[in-house]
C-alpha atoms as a PDB file:
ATOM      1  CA  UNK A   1     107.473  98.165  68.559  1.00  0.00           C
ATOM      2  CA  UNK A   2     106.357  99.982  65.321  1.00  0.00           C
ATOM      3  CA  UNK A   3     105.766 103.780  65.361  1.00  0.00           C
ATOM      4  CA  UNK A   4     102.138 105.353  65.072  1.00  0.00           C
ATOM      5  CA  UNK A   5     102.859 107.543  61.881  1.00  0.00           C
ATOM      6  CA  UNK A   6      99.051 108.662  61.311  1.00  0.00           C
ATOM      7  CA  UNK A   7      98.510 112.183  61.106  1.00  0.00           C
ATOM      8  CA  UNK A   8      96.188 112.748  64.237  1.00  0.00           C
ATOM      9  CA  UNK A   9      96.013 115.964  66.704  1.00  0.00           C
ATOM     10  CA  UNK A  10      99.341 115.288  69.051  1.00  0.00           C
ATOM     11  CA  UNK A  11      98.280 113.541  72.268  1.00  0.00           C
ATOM     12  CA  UNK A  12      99.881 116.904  74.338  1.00  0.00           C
ATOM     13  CA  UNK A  13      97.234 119.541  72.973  1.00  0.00           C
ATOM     14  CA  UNK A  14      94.830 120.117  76.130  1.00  0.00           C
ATOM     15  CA  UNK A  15      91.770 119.317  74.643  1.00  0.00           C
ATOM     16  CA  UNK A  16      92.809 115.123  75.102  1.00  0.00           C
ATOM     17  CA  UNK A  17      94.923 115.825  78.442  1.00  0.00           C
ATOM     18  CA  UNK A  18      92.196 116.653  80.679  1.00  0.00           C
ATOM     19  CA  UNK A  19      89.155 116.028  78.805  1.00  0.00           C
ATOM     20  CA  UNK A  20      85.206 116.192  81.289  1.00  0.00           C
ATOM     21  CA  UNK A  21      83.965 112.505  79.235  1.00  0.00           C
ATOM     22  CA  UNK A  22      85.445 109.342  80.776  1.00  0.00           C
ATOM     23  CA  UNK A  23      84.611 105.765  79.556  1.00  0.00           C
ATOM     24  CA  UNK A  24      84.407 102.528  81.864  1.00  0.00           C
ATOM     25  CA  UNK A  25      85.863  98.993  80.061  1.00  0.00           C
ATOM     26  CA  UNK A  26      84.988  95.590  80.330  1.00  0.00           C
ATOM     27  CA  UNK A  27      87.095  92.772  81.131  1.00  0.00           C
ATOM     28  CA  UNK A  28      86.975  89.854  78.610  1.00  0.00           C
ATOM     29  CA  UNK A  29      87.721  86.374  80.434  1.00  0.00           C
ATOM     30  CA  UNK A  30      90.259  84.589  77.775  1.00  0.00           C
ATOM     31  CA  UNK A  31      89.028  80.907  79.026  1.00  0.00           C
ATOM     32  CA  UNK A  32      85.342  81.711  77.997  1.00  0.00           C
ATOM     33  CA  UNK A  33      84.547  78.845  75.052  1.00  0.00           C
ATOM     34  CA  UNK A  34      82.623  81.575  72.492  1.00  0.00           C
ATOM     35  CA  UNK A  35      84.821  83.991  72.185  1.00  0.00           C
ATOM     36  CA  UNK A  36      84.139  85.816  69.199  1.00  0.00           C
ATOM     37  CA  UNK A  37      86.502  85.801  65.982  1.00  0.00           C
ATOM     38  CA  UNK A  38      86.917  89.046  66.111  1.00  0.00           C
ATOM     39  CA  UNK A  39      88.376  88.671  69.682  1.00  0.00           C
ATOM     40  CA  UNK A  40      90.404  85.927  68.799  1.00  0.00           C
ATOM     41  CA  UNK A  41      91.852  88.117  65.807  1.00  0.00           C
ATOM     42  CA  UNK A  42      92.751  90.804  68.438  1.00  0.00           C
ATOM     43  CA  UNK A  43      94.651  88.113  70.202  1.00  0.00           C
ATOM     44  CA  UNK A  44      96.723  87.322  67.865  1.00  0.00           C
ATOM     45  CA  UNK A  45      97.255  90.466  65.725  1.00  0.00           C
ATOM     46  CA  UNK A  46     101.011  91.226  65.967  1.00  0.00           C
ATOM     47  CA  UNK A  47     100.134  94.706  65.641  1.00  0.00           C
ATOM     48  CA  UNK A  48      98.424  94.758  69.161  1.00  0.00           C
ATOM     49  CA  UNK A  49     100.043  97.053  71.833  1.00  0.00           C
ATOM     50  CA  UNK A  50     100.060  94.877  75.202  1.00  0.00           C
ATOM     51  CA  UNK A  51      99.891  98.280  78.081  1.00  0.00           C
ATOM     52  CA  UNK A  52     101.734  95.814  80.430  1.00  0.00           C
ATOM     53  CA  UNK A  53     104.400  95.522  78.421  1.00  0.00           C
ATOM     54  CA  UNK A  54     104.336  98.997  76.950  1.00  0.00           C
ATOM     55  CA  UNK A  55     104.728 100.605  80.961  1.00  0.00           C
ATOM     56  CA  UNK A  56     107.659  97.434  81.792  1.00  0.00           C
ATOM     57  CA  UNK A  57     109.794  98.504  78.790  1.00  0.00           C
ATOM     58  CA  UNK A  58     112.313 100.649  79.558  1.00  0.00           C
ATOM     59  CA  UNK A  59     112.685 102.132  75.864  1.00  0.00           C
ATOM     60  CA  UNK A  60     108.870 103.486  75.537  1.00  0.00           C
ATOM     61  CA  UNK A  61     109.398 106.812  75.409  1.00  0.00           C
ATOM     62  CA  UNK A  62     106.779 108.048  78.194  1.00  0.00           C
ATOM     63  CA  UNK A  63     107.070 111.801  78.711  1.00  0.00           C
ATOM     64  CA  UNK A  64     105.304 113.701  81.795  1.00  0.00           C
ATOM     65  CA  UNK A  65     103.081 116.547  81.584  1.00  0.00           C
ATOM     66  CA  UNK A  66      99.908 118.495  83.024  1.00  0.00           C
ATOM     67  CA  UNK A  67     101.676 118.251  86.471  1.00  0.00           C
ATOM     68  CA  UNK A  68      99.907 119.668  89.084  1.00  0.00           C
ATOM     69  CA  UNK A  69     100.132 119.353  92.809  1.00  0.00           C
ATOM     70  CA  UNK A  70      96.449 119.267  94.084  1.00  0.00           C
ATOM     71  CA  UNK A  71      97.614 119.637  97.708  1.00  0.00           C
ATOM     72  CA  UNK A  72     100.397 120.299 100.233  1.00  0.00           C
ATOM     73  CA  UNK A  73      99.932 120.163 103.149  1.00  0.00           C
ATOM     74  CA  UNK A  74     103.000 120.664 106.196  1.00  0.00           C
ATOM     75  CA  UNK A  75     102.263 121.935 109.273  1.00  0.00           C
ATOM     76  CA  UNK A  76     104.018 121.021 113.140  1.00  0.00           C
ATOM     77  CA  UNK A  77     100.598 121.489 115.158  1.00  0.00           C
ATOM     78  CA  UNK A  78      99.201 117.883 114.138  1.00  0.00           C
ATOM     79  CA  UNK A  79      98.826 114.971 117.354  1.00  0.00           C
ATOM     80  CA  UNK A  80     100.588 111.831 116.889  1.00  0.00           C
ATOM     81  CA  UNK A  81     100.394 108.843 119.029  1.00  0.00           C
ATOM     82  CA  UNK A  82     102.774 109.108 122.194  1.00  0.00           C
ATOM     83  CA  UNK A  83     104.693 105.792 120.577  1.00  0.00           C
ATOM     84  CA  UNK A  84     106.078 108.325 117.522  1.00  0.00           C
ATOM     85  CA  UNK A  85     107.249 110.844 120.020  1.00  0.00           C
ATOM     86  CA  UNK A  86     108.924 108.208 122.321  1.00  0.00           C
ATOM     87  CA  UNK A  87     110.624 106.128 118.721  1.00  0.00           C
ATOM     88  CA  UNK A  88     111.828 109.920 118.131  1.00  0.00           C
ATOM     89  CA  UNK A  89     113.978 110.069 121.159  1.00  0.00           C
ATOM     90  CA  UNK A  90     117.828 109.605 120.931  1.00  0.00           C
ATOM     91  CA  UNK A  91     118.712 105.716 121.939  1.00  0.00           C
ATOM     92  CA  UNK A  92     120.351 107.154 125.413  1.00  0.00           C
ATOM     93  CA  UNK A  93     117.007 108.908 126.550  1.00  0.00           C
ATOM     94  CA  UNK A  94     115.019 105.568 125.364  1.00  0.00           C
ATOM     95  CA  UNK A  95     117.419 103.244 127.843  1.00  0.00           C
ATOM     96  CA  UNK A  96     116.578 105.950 130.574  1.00  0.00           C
ATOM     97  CA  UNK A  97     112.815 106.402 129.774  1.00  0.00           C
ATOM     98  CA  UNK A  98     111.758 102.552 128.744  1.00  0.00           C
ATOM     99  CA  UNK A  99     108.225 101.738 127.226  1.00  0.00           C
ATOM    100  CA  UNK A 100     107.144 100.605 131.407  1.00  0.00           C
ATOM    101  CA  UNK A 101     103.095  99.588 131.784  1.00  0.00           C
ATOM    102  CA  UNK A 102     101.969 102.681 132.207  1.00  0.00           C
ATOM    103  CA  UNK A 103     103.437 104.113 129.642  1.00  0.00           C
ATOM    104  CA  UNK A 104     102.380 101.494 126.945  1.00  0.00           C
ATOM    105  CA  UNK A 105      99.002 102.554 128.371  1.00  0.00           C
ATOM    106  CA  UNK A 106      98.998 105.729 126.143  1.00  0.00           C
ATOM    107  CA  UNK A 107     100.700 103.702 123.205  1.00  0.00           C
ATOM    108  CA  UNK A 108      98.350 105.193 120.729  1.00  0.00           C
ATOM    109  CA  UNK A 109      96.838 108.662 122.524  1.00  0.00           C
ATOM    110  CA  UNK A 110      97.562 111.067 120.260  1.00  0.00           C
ATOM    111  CA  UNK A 111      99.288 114.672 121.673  1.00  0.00           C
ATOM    112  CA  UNK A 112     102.119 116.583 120.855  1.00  0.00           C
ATOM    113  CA  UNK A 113     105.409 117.044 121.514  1.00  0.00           C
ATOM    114  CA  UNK A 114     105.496 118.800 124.735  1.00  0.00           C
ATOM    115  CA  UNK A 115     102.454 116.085 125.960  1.00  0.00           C
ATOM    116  CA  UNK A 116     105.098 113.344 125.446  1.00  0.00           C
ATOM    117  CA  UNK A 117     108.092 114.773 127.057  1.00  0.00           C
ATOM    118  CA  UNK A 118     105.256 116.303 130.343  1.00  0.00           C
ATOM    119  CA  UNK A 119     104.485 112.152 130.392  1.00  0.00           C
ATOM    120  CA  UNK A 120     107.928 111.317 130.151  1.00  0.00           C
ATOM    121  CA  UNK A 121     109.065 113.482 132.551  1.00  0.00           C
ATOM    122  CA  UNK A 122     112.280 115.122 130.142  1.00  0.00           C
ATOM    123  CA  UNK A 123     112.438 118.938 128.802  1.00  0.00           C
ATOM    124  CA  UNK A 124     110.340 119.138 126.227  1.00  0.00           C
ATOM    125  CA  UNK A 125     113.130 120.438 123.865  1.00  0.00           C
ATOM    126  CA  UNK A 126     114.593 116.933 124.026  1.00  0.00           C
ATOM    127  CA  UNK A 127     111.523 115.273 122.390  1.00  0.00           C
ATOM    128  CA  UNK A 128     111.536 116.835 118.532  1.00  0.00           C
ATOM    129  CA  UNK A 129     108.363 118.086 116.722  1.00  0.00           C
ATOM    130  CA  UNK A 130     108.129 116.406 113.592  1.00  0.00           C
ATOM    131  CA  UNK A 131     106.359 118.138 110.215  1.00  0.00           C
ATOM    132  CA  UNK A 132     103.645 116.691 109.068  1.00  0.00           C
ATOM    133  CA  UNK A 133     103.328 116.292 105.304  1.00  0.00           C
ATOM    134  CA  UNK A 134     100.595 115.556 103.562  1.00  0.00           C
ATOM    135  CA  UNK A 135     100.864 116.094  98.910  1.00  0.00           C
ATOM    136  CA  UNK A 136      98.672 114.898  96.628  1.00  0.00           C
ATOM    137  CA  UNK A 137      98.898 115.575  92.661  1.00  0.00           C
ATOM    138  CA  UNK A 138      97.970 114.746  89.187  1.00  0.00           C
ATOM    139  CA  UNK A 139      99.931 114.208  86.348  1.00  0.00           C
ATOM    140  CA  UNK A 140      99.586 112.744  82.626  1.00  0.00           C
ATOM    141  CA  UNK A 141     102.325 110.268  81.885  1.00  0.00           C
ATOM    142  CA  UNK A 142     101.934 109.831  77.543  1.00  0.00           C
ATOM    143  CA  UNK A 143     103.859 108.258  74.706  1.00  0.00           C
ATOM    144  CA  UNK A 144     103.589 110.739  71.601  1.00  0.00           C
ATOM    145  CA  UNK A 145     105.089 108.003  69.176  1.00  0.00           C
ATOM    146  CA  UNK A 146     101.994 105.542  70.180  1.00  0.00           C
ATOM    147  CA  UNK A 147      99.876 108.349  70.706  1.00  0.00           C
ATOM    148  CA  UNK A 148      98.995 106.674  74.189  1.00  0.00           C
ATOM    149  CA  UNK A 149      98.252 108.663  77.344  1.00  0.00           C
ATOM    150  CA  UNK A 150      97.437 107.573  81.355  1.00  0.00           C
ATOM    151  CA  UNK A 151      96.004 110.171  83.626  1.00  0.00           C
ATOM    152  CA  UNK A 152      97.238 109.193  87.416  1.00  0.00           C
ATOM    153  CA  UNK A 153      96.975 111.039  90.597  1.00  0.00           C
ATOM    154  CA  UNK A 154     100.249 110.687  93.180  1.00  0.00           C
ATOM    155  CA  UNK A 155     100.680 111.238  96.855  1.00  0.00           C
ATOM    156  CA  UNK A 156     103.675 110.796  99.490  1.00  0.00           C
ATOM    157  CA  UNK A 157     101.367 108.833 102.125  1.00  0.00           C
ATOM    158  CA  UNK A 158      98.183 106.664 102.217  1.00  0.00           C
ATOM    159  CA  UNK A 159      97.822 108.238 105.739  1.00  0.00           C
ATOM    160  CA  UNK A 160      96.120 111.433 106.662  1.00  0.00           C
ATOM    161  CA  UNK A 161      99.690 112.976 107.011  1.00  0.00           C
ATOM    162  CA  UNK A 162     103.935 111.472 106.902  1.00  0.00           C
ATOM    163  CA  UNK A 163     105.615 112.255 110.216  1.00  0.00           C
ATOM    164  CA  UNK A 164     108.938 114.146 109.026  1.00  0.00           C
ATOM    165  CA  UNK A 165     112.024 114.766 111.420  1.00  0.00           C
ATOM    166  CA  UNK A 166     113.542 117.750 109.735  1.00  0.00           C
ATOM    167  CA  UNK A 167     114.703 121.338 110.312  1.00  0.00           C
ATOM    168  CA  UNK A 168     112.678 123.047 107.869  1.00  0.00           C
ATOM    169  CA  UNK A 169     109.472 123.150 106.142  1.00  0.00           C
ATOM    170  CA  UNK A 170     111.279 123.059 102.656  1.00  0.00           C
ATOM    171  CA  UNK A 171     113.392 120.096 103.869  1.00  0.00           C
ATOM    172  CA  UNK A 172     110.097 118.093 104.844  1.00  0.00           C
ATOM    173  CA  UNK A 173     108.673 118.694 102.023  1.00  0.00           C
ATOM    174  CA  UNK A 174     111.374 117.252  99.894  1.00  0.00           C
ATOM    175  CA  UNK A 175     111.872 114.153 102.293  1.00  0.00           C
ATOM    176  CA  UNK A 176     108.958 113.318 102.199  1.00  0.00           C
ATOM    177  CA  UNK A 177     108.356 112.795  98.648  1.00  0.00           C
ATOM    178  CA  UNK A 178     111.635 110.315  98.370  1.00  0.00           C
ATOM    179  CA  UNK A 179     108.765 107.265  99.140  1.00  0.00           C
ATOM    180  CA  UNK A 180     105.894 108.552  96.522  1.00  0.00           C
ATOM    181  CA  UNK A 181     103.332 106.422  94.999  1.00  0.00           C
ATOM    182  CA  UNK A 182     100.636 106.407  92.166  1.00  0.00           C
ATOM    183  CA  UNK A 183      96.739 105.899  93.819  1.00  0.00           C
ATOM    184  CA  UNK A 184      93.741 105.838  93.218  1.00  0.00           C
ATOM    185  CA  UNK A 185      91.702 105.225  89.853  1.00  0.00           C
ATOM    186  CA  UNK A 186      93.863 104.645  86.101  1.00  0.00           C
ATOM    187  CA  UNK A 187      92.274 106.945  82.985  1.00  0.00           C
ATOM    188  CA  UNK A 188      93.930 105.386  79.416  1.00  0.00           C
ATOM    189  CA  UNK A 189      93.630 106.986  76.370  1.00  0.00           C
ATOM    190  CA  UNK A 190      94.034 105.348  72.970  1.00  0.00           C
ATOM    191  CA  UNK A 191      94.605 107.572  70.454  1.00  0.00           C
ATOM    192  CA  UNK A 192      96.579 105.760  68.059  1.00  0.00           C
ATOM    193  CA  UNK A 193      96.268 103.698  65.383  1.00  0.00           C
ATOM    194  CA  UNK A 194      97.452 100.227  66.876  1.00  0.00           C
ATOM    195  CA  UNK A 195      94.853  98.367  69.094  1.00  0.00           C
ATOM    196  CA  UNK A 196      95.497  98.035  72.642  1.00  0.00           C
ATOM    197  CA  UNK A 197      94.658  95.746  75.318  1.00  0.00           C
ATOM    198  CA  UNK A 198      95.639  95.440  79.376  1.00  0.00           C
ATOM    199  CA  UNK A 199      96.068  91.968  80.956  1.00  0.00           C
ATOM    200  CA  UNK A 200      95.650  90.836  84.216  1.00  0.00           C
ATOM    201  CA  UNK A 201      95.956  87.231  84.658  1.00  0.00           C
ATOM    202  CA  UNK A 202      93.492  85.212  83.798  1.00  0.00           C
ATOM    203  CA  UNK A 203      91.294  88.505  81.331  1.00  0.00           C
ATOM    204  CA  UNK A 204      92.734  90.785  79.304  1.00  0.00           C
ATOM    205  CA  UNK A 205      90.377  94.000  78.940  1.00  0.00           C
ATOM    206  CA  UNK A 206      90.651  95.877  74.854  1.00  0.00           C
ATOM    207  CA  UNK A 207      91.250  99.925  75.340  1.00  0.00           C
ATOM    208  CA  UNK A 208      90.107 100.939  72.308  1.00  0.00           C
ATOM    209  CA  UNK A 209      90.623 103.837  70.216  1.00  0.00           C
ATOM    210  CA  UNK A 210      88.551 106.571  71.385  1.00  0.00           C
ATOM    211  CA  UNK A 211      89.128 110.468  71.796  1.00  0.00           C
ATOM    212  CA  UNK A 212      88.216 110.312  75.587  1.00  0.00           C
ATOM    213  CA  UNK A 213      90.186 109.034  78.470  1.00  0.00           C
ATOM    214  CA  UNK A 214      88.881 105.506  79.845  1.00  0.00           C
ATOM    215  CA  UNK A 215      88.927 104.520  83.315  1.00  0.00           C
ATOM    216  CA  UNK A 216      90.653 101.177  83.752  1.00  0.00           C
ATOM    217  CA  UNK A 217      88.215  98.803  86.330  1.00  0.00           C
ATOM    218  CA  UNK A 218      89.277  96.880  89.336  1.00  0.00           C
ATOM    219  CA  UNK A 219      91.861  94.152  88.562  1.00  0.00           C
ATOM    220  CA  UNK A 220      93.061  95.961  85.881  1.00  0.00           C
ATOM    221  CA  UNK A 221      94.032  99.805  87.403  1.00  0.00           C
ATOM    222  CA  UNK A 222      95.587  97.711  90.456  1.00  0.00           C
ATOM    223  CA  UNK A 223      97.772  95.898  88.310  1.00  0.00           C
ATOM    224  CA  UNK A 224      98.751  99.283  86.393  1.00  0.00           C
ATOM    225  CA  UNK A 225      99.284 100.946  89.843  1.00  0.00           C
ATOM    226  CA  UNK A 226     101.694  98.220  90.377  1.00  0.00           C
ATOM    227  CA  UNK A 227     103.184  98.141  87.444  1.00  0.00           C
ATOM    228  CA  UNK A 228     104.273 102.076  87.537  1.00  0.00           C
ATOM    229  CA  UNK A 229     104.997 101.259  90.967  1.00  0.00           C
ATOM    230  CA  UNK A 230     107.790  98.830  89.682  1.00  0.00           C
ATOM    231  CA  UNK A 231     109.105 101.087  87.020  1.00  0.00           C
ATOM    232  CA  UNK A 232     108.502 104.451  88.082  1.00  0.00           C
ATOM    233  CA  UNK A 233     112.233 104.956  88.252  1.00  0.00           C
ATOM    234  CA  UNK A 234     112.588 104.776  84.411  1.00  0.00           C
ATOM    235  CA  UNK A 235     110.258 107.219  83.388  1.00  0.00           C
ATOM    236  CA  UNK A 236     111.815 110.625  82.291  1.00  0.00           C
ATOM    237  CA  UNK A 237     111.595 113.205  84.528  1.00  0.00           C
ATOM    238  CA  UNK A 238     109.330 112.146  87.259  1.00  0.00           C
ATOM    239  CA  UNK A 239     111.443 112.598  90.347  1.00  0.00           C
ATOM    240  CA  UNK A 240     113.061 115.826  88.522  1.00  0.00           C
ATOM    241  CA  UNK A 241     109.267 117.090  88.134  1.00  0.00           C
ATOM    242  CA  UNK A 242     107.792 116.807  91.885  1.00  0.00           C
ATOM    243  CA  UNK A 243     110.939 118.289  93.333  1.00  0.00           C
ATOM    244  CA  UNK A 244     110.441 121.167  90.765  1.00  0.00           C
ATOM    245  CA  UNK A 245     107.124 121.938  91.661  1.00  0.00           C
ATOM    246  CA  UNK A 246     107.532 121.140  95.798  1.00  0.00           C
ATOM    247  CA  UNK A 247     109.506 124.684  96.071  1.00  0.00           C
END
C-alpha cells in the first residue's frame, strides 16, 4: 500500500471531520457491456485503494477521533416483559415457580420487578431489577497516511433499551457496551491522492476525491457496517475510547 505524500490540509483539522455538505454515490454494475474506458482504467489502475480491503487489513493505520456519545441513557424504572423477570430468577426459584398456562399468559406484558414477583407469588427482593441501558454515539474512524476518513454512529442495542443485571449504574454502563455495534448510514471521505472505490459483489461504487464527506448507499454502507463489524477489534483504541468516555 503506497503512502499519500501530497501536501494537503491533515484529514484531523475540524473543518473535514464534521463538515454540514454530504454527497450521495452511485453504484456502477461491473457486468454492464459499455462501460466506459475511463472506468475500465479505474479497474485496473494498481494505484486504486479498494475500502474493503483497506478496513480488512490489519496494518492500515486507522486512528479514532471526534468521539462523542450522543446519548446515555440508564435508568431501573423501565417495564419489561414478565418472561425477563422470570429468566432473571435463580434456577432453584424457576423449578419452584415453572412457566404453568397462566403464567405464559402474561409472557410478554410488560411490568416491573415487584409486578413479576406479586404474579409469582415470591418477595419481591428475590426477583432483581435490571438497568436499562440505552448509548448511542458518533465517532470518525480516519487513516492520515491515505488521507481517508469514515464518519459512523455506534450504539450498545438495536432495541429501545439492553436489560443489565448489575449492582451499579457505572457497572451497567460498562457491561453493556462489551456487545457494541456500528448503525445506521456510512459518510467516506476521500481526501487523498489515490482513487478509491467500495465493492459489493456484483458493483463496485468510485468514492472520489472530494473535500466533503459522502454517504455510502444501500448495498454498499451494509457491507461497510459489516465489515467494521468483523474487524472492529483491530482498530486502535476503540474499546479503550467508549470506556473512557462512559464514566
Amino acid at each position: 500500500m503506497t503512502s499519500d505524500t501530497s501536501s494537503r490540509t491533515p484529514i484531523s483539522s475540524p473543518e473535514y471531520t464534521d463538515p454540514n455538505a454530504t454527497a450521495t454515490l452511485e453504484s456502477v454494475p461491473t457486468h454492464e457491456a459499455n462501460q466506459t474506458s475511463a472506468t475500465n482504467s479505474l479497474l485496473a489502475d494498481p494505484n486504486t485503494l479498494i475500502l474493503n480491503e483497506l478496513l480488512s487489513d490489519k496494518e492500515t493505520p486507522w486512528q479514532v477521533h471526534n468521539f462523542k456519545i450522543i446519548d446515555k441513557s440508564v435508568t431501573q424504572d423501565q417495564l419489561l416483559p414478565f418472561i425477563y423477570h422470570h429468566d432473571a430468577l435463580s434456577e432453584e426459584l424457576k423449578q419452584l415457580h415453572p412457566l404453568t398456562r397462566n403464567l405464559l399468559k402474561q409472557f410478554q406484558t410488560p411490568m416491573s420487578a415487584q409486578q413479576a414477583a406479586e404474579l409469582l407469588g415470591i418477595d419481591a427482593a428475590l426477583v432483581p431489577t435490571p438497568w436499562m441501558v440505552k448509548i448511542t454515539g458518533t465517532l470518525v474512524m480516519f487513516c492520515e497516511r491515505l488521507q481517508i476518513a469514515l464518519r459512523l454512529k455506534f450504539t450498545n442495542t438495536a432495541k429501545d433499551y439492553d436489560p443489565v443485571y448489575t449492582t451499579t449504574a457505572d457497572q451497567a454502563l460498562q457491561a453493556s457496551m462489551q456487545d457494541w455495534h456500528f448503525y445506521g448510514d456510512i459518510f467516506v471521505l476521500n481526501k487523498g491522492s489515490k482513487p478509491l472505490i467500495m465493492t459489493a459483489d456484483p458493483d463496485w461504487i468510485e468514492i472520489p476525491q472530494l473535500p466533503e464527506y459522502q454517504l455510502l448507499p444501500g448495498e454498499f454502507g451494509l457491507a461497510t457496517l459489516a465489515l467494521l463489524e468483523e474487524n472492529k477489534s483491530y482498530i486502535t483504541n476503540l474499546q479503550e475510547a467508549i470506556s473512557q468516555r462512559l464514566v
